[in-house]
C-alpha atoms as a PDB file:
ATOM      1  CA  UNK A   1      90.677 112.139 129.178  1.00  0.00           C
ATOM      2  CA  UNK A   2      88.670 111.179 132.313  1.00  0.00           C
ATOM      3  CA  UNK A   3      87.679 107.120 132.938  1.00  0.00           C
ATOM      4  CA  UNK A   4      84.441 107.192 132.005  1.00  0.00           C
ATOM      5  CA  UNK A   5      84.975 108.725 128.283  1.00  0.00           C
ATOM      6  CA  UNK A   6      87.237 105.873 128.044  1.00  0.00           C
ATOM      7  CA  UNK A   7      84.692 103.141 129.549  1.00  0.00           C
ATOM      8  CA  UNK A   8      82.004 103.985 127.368  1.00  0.00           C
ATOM      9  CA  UNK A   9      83.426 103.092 123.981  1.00  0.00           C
ATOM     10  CA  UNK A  10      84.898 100.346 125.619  1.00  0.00           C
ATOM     11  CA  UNK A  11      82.013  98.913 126.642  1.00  0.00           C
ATOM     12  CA  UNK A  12      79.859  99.512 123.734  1.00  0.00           C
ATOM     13  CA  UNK A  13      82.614  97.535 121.976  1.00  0.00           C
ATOM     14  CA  UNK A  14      82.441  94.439 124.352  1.00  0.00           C
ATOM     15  CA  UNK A  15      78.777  94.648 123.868  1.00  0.00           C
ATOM     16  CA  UNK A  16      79.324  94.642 120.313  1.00  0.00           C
ATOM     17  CA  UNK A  17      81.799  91.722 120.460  1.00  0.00           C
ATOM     18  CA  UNK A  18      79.130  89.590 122.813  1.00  0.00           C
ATOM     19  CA  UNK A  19      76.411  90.434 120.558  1.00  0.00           C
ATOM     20  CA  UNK A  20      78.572  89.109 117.595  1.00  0.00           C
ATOM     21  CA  UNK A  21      79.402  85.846 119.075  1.00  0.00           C
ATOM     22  CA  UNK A  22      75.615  84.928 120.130  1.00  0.00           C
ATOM     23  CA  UNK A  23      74.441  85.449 116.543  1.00  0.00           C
ATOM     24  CA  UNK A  24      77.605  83.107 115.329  1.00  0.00           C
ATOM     25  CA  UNK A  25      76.212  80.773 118.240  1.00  0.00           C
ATOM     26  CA  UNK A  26      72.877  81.168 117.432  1.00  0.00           C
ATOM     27  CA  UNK A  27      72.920  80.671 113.876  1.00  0.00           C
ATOM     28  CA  UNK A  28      75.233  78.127 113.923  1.00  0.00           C
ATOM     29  CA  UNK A  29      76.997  80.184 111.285  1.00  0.00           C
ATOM     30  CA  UNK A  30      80.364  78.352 109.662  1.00  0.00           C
ATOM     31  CA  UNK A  31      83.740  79.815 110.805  1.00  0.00           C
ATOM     32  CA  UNK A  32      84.689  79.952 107.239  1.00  0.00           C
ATOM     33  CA  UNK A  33      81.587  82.331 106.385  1.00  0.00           C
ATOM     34  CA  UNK A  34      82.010  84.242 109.688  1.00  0.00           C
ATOM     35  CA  UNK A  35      83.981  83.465 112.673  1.00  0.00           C
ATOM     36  CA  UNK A  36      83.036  84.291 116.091  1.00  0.00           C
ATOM     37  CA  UNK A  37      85.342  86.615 118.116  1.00  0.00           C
ATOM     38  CA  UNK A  38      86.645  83.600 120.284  1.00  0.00           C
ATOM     39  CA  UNK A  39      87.415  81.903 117.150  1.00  0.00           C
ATOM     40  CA  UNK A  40      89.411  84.889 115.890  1.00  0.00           C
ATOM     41  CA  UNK A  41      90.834  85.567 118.979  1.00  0.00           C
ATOM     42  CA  UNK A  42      92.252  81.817 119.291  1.00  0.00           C
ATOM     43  CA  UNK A  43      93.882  81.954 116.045  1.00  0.00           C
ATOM     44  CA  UNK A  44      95.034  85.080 116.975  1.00  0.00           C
ATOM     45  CA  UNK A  45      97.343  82.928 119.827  1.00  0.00           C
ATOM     46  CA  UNK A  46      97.983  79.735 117.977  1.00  0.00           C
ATOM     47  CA  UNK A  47      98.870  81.980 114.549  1.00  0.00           C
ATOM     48  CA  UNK A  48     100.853  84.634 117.288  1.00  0.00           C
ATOM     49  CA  UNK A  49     104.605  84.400 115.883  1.00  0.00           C
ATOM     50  CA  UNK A  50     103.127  84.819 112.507  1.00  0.00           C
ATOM     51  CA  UNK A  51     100.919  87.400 112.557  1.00  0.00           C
ATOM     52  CA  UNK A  52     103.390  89.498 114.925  1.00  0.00           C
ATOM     53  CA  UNK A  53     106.606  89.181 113.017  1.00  0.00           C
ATOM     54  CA  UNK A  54     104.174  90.217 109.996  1.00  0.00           C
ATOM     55  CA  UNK A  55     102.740  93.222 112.121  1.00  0.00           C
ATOM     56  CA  UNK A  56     106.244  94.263 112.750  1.00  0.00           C
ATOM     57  CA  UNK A  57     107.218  94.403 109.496  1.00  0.00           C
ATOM     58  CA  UNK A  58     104.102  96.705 108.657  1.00  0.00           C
ATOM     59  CA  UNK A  59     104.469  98.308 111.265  1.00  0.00           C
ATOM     60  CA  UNK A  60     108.181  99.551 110.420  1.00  0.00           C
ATOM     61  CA  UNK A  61     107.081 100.495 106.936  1.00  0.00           C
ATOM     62  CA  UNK A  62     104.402 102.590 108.652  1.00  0.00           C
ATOM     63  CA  UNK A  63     106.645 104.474 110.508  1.00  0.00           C
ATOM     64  CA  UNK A  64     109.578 104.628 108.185  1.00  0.00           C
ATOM     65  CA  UNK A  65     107.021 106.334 105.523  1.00  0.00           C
ATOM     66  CA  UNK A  66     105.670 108.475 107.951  1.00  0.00           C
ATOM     67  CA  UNK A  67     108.751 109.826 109.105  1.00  0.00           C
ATOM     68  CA  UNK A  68     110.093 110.714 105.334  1.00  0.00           C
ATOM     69  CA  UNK A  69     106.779 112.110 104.936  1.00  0.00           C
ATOM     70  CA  UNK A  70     106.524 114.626 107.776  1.00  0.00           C
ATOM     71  CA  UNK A  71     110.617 115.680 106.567  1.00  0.00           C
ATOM     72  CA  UNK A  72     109.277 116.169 103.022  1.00  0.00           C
ATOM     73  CA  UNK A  73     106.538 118.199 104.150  1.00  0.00           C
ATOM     74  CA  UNK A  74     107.208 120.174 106.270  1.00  0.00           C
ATOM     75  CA  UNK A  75     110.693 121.033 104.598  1.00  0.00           C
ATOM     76  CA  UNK A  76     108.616 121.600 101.457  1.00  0.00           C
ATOM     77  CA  UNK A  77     106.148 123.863 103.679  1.00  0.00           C
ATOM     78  CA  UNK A  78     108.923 125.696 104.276  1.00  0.00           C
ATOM     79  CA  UNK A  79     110.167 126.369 100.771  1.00  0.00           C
ATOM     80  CA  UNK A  80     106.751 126.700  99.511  1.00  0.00           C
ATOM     81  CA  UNK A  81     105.938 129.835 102.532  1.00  0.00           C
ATOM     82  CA  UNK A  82     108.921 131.714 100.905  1.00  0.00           C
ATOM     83  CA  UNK A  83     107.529 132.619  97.607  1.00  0.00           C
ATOM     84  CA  UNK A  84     104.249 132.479  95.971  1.00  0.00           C
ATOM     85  CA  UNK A  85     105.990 131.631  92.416  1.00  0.00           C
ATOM     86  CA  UNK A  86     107.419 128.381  94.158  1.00  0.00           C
ATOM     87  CA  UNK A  87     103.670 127.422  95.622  1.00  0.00           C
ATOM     88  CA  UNK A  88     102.231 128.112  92.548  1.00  0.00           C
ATOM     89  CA  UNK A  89     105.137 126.040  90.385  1.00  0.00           C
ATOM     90  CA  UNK A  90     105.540 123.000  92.933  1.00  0.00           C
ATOM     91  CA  UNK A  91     102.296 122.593  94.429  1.00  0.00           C
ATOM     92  CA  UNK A  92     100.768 121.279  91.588  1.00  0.00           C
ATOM     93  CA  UNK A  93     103.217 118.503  91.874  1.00  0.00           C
ATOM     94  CA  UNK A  94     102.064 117.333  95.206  1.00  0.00           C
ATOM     95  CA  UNK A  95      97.924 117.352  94.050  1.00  0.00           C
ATOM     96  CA  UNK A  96      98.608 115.326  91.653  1.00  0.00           C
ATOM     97  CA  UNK A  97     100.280 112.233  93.535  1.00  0.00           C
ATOM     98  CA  UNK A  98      97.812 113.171  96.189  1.00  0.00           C
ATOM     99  CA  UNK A  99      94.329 112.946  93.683  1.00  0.00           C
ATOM    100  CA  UNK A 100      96.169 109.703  92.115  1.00  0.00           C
ATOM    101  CA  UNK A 101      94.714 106.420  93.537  1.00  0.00           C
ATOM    102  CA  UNK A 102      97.480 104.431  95.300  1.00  0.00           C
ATOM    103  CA  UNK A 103      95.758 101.302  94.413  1.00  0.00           C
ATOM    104  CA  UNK A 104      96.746 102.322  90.853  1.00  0.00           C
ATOM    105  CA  UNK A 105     100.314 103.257  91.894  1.00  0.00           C
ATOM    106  CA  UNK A 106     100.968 100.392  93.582  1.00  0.00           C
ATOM    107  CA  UNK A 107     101.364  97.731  90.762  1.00  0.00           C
ATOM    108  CA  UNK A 108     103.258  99.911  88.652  1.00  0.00           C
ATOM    109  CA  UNK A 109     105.936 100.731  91.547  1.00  0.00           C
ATOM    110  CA  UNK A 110     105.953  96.622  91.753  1.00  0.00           C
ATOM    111  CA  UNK A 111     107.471  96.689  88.078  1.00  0.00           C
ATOM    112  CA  UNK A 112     109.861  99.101  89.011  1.00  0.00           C
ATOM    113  CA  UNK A 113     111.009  98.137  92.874  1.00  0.00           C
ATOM    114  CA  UNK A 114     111.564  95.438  94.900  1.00  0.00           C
ATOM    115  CA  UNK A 115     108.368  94.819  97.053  1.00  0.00           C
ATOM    116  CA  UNK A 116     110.074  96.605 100.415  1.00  0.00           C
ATOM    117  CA  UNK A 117     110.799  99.708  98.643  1.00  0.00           C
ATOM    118  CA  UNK A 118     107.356  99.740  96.468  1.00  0.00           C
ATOM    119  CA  UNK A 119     105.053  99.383  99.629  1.00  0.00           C
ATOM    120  CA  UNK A 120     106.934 102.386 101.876  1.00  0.00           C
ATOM    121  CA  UNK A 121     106.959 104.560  98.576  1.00  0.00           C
ATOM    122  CA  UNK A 122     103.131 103.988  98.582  1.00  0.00           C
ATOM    123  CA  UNK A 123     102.944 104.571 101.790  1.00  0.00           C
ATOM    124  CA  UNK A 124     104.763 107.980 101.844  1.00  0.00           C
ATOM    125  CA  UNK A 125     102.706 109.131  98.642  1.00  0.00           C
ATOM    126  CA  UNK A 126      99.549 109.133 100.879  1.00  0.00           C
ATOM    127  CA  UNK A 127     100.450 110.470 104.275  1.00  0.00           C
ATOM    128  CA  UNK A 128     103.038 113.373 102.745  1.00  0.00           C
ATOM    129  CA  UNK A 129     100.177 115.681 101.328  1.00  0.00           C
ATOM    130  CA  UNK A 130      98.188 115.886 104.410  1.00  0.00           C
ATOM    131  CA  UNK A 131     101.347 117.186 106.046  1.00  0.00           C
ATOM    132  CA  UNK A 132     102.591 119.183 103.530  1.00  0.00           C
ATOM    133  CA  UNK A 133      98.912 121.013 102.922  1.00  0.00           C
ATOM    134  CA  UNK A 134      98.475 121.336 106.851  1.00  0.00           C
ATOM    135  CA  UNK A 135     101.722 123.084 107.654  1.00  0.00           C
ATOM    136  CA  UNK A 136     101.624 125.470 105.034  1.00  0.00           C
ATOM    137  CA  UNK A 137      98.056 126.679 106.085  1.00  0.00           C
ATOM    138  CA  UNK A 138      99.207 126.971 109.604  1.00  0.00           C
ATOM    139  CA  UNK A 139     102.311 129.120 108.221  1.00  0.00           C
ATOM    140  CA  UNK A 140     100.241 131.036 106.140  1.00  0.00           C
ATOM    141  CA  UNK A 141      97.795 131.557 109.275  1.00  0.00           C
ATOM    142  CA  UNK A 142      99.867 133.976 111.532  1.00  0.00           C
ATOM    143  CA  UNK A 143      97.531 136.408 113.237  1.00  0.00           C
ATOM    144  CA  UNK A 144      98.246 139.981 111.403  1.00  0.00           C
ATOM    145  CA  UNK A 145      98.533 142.159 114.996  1.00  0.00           C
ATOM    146  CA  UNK A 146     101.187 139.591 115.725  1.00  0.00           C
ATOM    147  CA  UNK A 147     102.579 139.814 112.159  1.00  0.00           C
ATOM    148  CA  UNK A 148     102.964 143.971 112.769  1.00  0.00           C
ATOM    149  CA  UNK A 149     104.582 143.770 116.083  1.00  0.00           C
ATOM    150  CA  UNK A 150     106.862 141.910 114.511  1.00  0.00           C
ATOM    151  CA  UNK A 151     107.533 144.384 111.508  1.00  0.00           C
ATOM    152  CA  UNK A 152     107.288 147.321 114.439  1.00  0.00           C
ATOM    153  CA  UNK A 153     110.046 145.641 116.332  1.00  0.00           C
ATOM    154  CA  UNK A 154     112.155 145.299 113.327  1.00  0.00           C
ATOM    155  CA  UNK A 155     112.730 141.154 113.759  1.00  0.00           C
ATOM    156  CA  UNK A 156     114.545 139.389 111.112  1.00  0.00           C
ATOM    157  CA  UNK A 157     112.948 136.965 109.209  1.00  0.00           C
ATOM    158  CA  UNK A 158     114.626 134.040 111.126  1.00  0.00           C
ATOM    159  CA  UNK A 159     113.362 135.154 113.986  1.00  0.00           C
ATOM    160  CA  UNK A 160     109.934 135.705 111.929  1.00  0.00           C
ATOM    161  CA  UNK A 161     110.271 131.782 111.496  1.00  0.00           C
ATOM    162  CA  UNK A 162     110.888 130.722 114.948  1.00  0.00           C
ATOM    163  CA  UNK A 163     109.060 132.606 117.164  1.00  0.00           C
ATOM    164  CA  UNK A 164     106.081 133.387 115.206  1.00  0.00           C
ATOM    165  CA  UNK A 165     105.174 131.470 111.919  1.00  0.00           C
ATOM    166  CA  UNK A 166     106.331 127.774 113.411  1.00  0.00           C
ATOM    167  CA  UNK A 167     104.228 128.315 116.208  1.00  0.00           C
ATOM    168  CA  UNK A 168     101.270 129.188 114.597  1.00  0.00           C
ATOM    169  CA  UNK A 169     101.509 126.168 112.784  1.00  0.00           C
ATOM    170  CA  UNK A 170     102.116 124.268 115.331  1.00  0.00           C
ATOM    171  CA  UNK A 171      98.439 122.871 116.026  1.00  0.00           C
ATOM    172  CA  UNK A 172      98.104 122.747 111.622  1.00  0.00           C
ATOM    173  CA  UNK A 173     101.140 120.684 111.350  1.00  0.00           C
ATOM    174  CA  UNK A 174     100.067 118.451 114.015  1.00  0.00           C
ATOM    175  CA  UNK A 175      96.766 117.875 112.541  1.00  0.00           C
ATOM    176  CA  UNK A 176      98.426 117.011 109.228  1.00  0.00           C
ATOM    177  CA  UNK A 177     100.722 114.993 111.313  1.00  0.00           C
ATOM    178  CA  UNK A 178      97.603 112.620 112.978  1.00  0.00           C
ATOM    179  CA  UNK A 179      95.947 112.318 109.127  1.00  0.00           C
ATOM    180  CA  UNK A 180      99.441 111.104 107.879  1.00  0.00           C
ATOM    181  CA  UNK A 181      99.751 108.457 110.710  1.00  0.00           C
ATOM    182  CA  UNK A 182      97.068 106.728 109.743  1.00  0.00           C
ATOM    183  CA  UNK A 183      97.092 107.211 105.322  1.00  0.00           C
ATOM    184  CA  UNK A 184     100.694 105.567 106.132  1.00  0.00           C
ATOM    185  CA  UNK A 185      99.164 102.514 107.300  1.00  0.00           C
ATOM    186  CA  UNK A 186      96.331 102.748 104.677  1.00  0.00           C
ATOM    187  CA  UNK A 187      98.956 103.146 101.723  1.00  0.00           C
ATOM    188  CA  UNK A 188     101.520 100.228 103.408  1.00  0.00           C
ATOM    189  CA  UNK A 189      98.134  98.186 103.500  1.00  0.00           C
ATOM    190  CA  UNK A 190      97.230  99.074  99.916  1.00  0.00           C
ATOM    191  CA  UNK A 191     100.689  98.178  98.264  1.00  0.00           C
ATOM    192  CA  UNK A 192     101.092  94.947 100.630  1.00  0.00           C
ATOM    193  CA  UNK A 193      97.521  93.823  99.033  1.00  0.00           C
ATOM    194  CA  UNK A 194      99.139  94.448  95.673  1.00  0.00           C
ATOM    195  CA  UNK A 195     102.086  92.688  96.615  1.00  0.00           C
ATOM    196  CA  UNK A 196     100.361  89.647  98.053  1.00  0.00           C
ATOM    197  CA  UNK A 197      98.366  89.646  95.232  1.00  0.00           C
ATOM    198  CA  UNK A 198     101.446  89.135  92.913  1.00  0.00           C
ATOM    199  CA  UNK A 199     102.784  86.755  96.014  1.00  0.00           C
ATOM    200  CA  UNK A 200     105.740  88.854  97.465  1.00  0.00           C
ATOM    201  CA  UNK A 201     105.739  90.353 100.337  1.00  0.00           C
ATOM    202  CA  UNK A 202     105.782  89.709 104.537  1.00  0.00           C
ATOM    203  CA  UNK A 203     103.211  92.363 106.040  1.00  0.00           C
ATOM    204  CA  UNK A 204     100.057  91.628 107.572  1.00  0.00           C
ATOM    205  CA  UNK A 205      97.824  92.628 104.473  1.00  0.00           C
ATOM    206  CA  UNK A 206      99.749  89.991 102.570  1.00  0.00           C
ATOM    207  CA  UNK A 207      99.052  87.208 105.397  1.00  0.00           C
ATOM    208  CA  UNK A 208      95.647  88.515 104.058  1.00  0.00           C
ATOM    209  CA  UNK A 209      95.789  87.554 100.646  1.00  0.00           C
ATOM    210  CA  UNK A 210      97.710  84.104 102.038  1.00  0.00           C
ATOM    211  CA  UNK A 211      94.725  83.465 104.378  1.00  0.00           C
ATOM    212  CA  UNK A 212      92.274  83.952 101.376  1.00  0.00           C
ATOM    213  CA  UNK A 213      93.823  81.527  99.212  1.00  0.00           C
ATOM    214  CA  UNK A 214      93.793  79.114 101.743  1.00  0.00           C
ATOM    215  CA  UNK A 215      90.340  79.852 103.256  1.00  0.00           C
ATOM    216  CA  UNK A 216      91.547  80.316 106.497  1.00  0.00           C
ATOM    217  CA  UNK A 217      89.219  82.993 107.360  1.00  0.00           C
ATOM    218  CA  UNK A 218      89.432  83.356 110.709  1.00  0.00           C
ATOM    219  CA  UNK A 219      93.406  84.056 110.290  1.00  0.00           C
ATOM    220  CA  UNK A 220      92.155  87.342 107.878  1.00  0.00           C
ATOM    221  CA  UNK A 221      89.844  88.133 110.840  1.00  0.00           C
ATOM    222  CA  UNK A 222      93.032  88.374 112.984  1.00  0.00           C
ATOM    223  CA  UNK A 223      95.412  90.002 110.764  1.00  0.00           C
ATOM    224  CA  UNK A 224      92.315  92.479 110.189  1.00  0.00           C
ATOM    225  CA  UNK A 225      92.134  92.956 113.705  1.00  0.00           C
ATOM    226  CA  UNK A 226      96.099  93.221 114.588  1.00  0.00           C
ATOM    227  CA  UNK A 227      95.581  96.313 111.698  1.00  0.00           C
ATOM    228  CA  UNK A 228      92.575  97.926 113.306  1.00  0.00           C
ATOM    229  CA  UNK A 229      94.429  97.768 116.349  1.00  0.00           C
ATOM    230  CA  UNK A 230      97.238  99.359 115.269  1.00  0.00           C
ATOM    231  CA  UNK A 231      95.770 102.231 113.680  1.00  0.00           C
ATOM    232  CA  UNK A 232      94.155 103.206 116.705  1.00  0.00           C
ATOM    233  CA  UNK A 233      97.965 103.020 118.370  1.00  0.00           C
ATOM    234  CA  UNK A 234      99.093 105.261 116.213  1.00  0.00           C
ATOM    235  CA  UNK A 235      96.329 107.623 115.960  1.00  0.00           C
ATOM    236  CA  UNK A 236      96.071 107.918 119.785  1.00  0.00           C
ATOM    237  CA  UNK A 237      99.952 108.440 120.343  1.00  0.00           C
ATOM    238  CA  UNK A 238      99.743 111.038 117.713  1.00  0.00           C
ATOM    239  CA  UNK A 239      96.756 112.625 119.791  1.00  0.00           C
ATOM    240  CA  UNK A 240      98.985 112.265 123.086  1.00  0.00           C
ATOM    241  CA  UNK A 241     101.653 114.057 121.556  1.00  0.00           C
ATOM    242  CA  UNK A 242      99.168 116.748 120.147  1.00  0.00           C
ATOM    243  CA  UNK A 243      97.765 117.261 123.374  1.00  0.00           C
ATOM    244  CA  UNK A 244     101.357 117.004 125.619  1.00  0.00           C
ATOM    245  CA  UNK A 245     103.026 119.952 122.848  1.00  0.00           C
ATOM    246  CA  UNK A 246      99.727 122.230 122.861  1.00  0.00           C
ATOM    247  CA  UNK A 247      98.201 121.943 126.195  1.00  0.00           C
ATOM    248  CA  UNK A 248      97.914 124.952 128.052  1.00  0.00           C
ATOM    249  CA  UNK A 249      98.304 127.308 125.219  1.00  0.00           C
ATOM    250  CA  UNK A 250      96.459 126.292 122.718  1.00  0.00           C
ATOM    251  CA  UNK A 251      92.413 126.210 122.785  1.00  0.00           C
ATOM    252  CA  UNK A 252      92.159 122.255 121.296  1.00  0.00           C
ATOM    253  CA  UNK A 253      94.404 120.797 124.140  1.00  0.00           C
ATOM    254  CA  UNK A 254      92.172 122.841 126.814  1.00  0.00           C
ATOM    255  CA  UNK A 255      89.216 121.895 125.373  1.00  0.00           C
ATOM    256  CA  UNK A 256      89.873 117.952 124.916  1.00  0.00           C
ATOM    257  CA  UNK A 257      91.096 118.836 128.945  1.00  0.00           C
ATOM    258  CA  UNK A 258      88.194 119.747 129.985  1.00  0.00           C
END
């Protein structure tokens, strides 16, 4: 990515952010109705230990969920791209957690689990599909001149599997892989919400909930932020892995190159 594709949003934002603290100014609007950036940005500091420890905590859930996630799914991807009759008995399975709300999930795994457990389950529930659905398409997408040298050359179907099919879903499974990053945070969000909402829990969306009892709205401001920022981490380490394992073979990496 070249400097000025990074400057741009990066200055729209600060233009954003200044244009947001004149109106607070301005209007002489409450921090407890809306709090200017500066005010957010100084609880931020004094709230720090806080609101890190709690971003740590989601932040571990995050990655523990999407980590189980991308094992499930792609193993499942796997089993699934050996025989139709298992895709067409198991995959059904997998819609169904994925079409089911996790804000309705999450109360019910609260009965069940301790509040740890409940949010990474939640969690896992909404990044594994993504992965799962994106690596079998790339497995199933294997160029068919490819596919015949293959057969022509007599290779086994290990070496069917390694040289050809995980390739070519390669740049499917990574795609899955960037949606999952961030539904991992959304579903760890979700279930912390429900958590803080029964009052358990240590995560930033439940420093949320604690905030909003207390009307200390420019701490929710920060914890919102520390979350915002966060998903963009993840999403743009995801993307510099993407680009690092598919540049100069694949036609996305060139592109987003050039």
């Amino acid at each position: 990515m070249k400097l000025r594709d990074a400057l741009v949003p990066l200055l729209v934002f600060a233009a954003a952010l200044g244009l947001w603290e004149w109106i607070v100014a301005v209007k002489q609007i409450p921090p407890y109705v809306l709090p200017a950036p500066s005010a957010i940005f100084a609880k931020l500091v004094e709230d720090r230990a806080l609101l890190f420890s709690s971003l740590l905590v989601t932040l571990g859930v995050t990655l523990k969920a999407l980590a189980v996630a991308t094992l499930c799914g792609v193993a499942l991807a796997l089993l699934l791209a050996q025989s139709k009759w298992l895709e067409r008995a198991l995959l059904p399975f997998a819609i169904v957690l994925q079409v089911t709300p996790v804000i309705a999930i999450a109360p019910l795994l609260l009965v069940y689990m301790k509040p740890d457990n409940a949010v990474l389950v939640c969690a896992f529930l909404v990044a594994f599909f993504p992965i799962l659905s994106n690596t079998a398409l790339g497995l199933a997408s294997v160029d068919h001149a490819l596919r015949d040298l293959f057969t022509l050359y007599r290779a086994s179907p290990w070496q069917r599997l390694v040289h050809l099919r995980l390739p070519a879903a390669l740049p499917q499974f990574l795609t899955g892989l960037r949606i999952g990053g961030g539904l991992a945070l959304i579903g760890a969000i979700v279930a912390e919400l429900a958590a803080g909402a029964s009052g358990q829990g240590e995560g930033l969306a439940y420093r949320i909930v604690e905030a909003g009892f207390r009307l200390d709205i420019p701490r929710m401001f920060a914890a919102l932020a520390l979350i915002s920022l966060t998903g963009l981490a993840i999403y743009g380490a995801l993307s510099a892995l993407s680009y690092y394992l598919l540049r100069g073979w694949h036609e996305s990496a060139r592109e987003s190159a050039d």
